[in-house]
Protein backbone atom coordinates (compact mmCIF):
# COMPACT_ATOMS: atom_id res chain seq x y z
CA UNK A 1 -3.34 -50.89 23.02
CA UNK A 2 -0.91 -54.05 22.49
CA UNK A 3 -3.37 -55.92 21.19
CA UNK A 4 -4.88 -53.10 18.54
CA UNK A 5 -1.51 -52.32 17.44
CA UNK A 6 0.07 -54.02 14.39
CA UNK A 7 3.13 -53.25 14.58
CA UNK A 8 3.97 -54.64 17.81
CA UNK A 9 1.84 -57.83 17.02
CA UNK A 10 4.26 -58.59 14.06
CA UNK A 11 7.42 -58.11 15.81
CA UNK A 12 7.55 -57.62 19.63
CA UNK A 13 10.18 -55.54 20.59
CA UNK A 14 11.20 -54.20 24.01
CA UNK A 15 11.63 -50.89 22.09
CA UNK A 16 8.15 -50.82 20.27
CA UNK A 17 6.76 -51.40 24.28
CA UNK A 18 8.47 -48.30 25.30
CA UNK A 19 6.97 -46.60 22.81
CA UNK A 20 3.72 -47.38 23.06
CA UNK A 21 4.03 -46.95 27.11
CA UNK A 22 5.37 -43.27 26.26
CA UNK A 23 2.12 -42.58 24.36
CA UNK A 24 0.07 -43.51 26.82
CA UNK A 25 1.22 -41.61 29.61
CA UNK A 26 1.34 -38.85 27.24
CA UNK A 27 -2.31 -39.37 26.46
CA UNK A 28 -3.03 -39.47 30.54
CA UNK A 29 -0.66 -36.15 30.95
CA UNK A 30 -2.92 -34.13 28.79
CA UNK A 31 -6.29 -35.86 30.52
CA UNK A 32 -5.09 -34.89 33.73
CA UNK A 33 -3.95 -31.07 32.90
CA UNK A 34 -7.20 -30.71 30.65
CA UNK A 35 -9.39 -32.37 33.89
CA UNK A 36 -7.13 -29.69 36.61
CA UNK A 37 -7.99 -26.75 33.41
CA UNK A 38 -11.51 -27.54 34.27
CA UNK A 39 -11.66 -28.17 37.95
CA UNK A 40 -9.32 -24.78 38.35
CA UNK A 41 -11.97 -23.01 36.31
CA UNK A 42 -15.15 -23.91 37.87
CA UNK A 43 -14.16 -23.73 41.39
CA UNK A 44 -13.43 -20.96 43.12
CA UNK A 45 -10.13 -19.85 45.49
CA UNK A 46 -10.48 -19.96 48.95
CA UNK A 47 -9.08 -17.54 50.90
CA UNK A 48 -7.06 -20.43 52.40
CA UNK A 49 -5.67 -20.93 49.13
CA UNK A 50 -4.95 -17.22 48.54
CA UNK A 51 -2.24 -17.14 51.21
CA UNK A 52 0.10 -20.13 50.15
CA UNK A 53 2.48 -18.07 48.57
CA UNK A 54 4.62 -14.95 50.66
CA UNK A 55 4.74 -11.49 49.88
CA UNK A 56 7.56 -11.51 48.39
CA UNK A 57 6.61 -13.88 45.99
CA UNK A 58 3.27 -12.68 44.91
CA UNK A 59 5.30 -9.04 44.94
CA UNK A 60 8.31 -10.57 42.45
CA UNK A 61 5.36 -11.95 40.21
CA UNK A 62 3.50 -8.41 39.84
CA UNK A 63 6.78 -7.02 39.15
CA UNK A 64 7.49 -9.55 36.42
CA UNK A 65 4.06 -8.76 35.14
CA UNK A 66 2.45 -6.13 35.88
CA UNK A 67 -0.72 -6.78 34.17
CA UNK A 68 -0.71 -10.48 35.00
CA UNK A 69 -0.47 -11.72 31.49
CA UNK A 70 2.11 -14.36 31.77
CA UNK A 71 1.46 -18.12 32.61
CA UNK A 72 2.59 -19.60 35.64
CA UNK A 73 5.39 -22.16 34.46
CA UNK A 74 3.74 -25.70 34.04
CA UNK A 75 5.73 -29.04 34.09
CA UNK A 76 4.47 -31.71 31.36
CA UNK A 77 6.32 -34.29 32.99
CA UNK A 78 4.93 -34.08 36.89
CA UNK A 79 1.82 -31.61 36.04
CA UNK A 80 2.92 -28.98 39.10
CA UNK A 81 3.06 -25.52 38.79
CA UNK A 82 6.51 -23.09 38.98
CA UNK A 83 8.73 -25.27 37.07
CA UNK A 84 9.32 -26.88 33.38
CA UNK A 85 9.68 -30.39 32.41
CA UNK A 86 12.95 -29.40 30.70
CA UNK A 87 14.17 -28.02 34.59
């Protein structure tokens, strides 16, 4: 990437860098949630899987949302589940 891009071949720059670092961890974010979208979708739960979360929780979710409509809160910046990048 440093060596396709202009810009920083012109005039290096420790801000230019960050830049293009930023976009390329961006680039790997979406890879990695897009590759997890997949493997999610073609694999099935296990029933080991079905009982990570309590009662309660799984009760507090259905009340939220009854028909089960809603997302589960995704974080861009660490790609888990429950939280946002902007928590």
């Amino acid at each position: 990437m440093l060596e396709a891009d202009v810009e920083y071949q012109d005039n290096p720059s420790l801000a230019r860098l960050c830049y293009l670092v930023a976009d390329l961890i961006n680039q790997w974010e979406k890879l990695e949630m897009k590759s997890r979208r997949i493997s999610d979708s073609t694999s099935t739960q296990s029933t080991s899987d079905k009982g990570k979360h309590s009662r309660a929780e799984r009760a507090r979710h259905r009340a939220d949302d009854p028909a089960g409509r809603l997302p589960t809160p995704h974080c861009e910046a660490c790609n888990r589940d429950n939280h946002k990048r902007e928590d």
